[in-house]
N, C-alpha and C. Protein backbone atom coordinates (compact mmCIF):
# COMPACT_ATOMS: atom_id res chain seq x y z
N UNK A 1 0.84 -1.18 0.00
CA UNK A 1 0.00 0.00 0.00
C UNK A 1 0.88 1.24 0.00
N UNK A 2 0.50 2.16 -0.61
CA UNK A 2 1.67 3.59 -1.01
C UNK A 2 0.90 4.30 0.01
N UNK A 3 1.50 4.90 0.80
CA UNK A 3 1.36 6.02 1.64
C UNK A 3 0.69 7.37 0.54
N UNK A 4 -0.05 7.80 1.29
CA UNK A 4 -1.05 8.94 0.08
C UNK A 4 -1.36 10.24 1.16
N UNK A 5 -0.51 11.78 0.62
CA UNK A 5 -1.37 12.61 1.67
C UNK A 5 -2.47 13.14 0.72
N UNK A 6 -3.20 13.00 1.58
CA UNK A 6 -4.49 13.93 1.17
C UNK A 6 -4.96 15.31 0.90
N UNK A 7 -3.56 15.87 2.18
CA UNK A 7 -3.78 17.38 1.66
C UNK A 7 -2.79 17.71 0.50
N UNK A 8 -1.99 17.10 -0.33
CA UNK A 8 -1.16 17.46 -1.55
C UNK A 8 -1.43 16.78 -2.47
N UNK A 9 -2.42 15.41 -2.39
CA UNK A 9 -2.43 14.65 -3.50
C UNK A 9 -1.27 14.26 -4.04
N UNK A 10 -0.65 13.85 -3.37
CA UNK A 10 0.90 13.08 -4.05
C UNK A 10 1.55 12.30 -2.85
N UNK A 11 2.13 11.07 -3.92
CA UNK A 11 2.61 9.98 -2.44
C UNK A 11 3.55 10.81 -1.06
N UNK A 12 3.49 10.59 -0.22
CA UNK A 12 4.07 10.97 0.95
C UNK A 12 5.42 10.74 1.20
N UNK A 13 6.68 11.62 1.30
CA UNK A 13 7.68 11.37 1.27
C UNK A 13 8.59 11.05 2.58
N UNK A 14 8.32 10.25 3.51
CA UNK A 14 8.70 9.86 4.19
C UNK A 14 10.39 10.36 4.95
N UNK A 15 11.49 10.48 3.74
CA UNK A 15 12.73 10.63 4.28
C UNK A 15 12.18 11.75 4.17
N UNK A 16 11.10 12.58 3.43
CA UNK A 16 11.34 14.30 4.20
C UNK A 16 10.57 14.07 5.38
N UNK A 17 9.50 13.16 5.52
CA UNK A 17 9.23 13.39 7.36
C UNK A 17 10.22 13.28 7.97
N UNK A 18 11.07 12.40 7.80
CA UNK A 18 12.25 12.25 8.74
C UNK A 18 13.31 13.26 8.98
N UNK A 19 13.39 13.72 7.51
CA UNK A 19 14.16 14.96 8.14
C UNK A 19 13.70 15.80 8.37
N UNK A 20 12.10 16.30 8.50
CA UNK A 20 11.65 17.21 9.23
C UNK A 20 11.52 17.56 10.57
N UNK A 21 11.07 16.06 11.26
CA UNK A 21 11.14 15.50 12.21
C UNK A 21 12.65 15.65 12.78
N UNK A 22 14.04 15.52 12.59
CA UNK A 22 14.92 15.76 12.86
C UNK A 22 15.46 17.30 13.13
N UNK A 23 14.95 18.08 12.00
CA UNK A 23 14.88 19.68 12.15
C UNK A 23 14.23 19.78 13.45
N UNK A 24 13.43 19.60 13.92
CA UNK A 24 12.50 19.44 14.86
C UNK A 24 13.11 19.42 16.59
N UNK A 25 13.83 17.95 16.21
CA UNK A 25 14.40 17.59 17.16
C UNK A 25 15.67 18.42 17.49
N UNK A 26 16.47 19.13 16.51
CA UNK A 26 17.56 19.74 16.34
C UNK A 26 17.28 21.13 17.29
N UNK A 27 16.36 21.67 16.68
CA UNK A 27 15.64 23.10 17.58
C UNK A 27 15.16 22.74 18.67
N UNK A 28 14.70 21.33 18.96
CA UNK A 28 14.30 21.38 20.80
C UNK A 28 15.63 21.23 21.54
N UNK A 29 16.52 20.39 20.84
CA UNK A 29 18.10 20.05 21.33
C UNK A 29 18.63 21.76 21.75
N UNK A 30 18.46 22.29 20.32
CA UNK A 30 19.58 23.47 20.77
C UNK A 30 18.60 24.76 21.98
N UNK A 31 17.42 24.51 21.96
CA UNK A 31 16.82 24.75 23.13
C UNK A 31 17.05 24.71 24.76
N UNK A 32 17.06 23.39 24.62
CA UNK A 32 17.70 22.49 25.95
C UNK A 32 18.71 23.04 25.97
N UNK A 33 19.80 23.31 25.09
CA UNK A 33 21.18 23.74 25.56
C UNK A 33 21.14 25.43 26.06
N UNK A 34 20.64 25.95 25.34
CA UNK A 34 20.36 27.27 25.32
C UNK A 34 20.06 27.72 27.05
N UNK A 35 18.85 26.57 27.56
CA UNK A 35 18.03 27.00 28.00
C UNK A 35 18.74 26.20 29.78
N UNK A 36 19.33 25.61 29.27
CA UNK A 36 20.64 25.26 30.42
C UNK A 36 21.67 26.39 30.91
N UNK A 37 21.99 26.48 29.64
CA UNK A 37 23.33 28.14 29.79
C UNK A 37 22.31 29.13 30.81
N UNK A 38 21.27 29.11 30.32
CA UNK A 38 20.49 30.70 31.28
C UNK A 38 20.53 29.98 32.71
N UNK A 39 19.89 28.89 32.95
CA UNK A 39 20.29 28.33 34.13
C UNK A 39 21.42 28.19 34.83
N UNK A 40 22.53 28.41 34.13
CA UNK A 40 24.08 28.58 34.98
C UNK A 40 23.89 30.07 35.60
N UNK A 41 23.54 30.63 34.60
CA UNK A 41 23.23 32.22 34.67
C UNK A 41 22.68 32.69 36.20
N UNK A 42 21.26 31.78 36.32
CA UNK A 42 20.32 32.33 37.78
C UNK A 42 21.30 31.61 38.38
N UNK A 43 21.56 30.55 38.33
CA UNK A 43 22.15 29.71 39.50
C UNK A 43 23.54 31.09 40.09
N UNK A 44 24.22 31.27 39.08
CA UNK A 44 25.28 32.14 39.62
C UNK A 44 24.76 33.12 40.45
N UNK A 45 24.06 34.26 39.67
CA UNK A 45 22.97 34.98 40.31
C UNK A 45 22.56 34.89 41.86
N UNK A 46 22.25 33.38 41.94
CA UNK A 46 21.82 32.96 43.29
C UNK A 46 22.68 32.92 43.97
N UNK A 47 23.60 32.42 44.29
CA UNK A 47 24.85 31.96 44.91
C UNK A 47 25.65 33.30 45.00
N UNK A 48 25.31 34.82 43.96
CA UNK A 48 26.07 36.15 44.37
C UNK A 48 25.17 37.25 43.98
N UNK A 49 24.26 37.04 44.87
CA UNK A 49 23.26 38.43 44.63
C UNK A 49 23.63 40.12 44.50
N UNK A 50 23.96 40.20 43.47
CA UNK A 50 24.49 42.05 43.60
C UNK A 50 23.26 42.58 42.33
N UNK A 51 23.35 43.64 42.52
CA UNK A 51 22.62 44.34 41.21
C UNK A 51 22.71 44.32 39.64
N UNK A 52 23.84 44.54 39.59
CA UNK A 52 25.01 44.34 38.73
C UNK A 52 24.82 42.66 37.82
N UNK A 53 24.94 41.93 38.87
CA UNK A 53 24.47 40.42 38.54
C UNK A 53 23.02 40.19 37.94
N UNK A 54 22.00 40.66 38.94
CA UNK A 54 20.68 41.06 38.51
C UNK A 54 20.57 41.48 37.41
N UNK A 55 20.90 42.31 37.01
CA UNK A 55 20.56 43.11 35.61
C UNK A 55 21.30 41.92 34.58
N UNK A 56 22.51 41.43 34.88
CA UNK A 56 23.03 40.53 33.82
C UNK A 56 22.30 39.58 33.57
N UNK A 57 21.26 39.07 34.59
CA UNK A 57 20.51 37.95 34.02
C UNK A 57 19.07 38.58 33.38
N UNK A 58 18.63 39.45 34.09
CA UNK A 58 17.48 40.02 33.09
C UNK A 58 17.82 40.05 31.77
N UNK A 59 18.98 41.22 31.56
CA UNK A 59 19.72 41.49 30.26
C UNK A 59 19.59 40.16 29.23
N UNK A 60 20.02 39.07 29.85
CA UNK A 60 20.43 37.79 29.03
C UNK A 60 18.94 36.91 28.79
N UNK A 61 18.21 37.23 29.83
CA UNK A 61 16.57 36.51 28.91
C UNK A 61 15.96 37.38 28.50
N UNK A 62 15.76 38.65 28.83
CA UNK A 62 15.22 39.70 27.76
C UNK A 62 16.12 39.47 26.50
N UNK A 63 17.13 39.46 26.02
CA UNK A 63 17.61 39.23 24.65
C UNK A 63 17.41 37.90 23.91
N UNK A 64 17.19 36.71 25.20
CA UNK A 64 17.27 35.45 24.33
C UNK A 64 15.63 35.02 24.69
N UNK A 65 14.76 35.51 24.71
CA UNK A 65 13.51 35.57 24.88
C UNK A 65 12.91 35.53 23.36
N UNK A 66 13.29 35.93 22.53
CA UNK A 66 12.52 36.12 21.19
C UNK A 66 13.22 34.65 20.17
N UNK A 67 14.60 34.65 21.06
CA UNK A 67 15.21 32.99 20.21
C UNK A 67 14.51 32.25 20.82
N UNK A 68 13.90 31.82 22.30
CA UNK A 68 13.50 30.94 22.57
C UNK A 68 12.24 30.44 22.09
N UNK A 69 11.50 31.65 21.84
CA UNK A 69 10.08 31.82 21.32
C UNK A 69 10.31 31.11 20.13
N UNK A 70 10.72 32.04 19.24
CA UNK A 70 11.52 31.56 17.47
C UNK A 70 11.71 30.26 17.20
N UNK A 71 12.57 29.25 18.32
CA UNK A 71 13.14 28.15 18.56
C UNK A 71 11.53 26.72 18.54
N UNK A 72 11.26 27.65 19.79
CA UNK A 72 9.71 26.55 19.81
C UNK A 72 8.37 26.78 19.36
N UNK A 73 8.01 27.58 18.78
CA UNK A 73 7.38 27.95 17.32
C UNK A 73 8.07 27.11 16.07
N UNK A 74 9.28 26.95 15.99
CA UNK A 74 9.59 26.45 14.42
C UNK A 74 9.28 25.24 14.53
N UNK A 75 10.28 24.46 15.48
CA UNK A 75 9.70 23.01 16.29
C UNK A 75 8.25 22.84 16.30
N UNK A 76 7.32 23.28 16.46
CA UNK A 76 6.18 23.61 17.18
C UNK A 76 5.59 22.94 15.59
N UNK A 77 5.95 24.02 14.70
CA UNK A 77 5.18 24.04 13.55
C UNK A 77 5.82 23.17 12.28
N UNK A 78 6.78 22.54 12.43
CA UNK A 78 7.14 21.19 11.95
C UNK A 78 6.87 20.26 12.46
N UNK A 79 6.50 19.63 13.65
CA UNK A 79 5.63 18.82 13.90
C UNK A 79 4.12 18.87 13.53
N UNK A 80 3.51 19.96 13.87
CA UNK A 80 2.18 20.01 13.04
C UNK A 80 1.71 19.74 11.61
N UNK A 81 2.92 19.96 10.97
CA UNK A 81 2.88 20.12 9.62
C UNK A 81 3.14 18.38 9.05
N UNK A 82 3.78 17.72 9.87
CA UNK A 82 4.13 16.15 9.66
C UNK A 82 3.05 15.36 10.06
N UNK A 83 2.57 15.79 11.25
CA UNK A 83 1.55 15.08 11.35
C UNK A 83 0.47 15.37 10.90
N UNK A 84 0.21 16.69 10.57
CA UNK A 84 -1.10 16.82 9.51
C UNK A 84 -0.80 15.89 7.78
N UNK A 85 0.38 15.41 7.78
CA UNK A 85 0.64 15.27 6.36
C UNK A 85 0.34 13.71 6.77
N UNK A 86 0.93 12.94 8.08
CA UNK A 86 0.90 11.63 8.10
C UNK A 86 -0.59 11.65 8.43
N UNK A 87 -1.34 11.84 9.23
CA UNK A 87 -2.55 11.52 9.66
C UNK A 87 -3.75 13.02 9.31
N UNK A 88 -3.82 13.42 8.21
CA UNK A 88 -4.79 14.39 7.95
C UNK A 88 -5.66 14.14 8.58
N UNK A 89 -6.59 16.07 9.12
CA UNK A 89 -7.86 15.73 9.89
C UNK A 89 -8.91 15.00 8.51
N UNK A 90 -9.82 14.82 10.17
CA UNK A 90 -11.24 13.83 8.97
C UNK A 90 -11.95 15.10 8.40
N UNK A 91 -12.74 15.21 7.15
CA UNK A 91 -13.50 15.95 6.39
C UNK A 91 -14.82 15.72 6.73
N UNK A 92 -15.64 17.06 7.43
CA UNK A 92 -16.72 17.33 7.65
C UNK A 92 -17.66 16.85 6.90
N UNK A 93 -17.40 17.62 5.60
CA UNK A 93 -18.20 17.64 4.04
C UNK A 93 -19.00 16.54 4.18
N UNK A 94 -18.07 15.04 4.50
CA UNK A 94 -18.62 14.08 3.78
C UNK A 94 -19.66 13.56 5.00
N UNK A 95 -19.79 14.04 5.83
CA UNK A 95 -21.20 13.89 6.88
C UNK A 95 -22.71 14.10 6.13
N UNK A 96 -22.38 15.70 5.88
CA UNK A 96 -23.87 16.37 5.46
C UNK A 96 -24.53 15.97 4.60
């Protein structure tokens, strides 16, 4: 049986799910790393409370606040996009 999407009308290409799916995984990876580094960040923060320090960690998620967003939005919306292609929703139409 040939794999068929429904929303392109053409067989389903599988090694691009996979490497979409991998893009995917790549942006939650470099997430996790990202999102570790800010955590050294408070942790330091914690362990030497000055102002100075304070502002360095605001400074550093106010700037990486729009990558993180960016990061899990893209992720976000390559998975949607794979699984709408592997398992399309069901069609209303054919109820009425």
């Amino acid at each position: 049986m040939k794999n068929v999407s429904t929303t392109v009308k053409k067989p389903l290409d599988l090694n691009n799910t996979l490497y979409e799916l991998r893009k995917a995984q790549g942006s939650l990876l470099a997430l996790c790393t990202m999102l570790d580094e800010f955590g050294e960040s408070v942790c330091w923060f914690t362990d030497k409370q000055t102002h100075d320090n304070a502002l360095m960690v605001a400074c550093a998620a106010s700037s990486d606040f729009d990558t993180w967003k960016f990061v899990i939005y893209g992720a976000r919306d390559i998975i949607a996009d794979q699984i709408a292609a592997l398992d399309p929703p069901e069609d209303d139409e054919g109820e009425k």
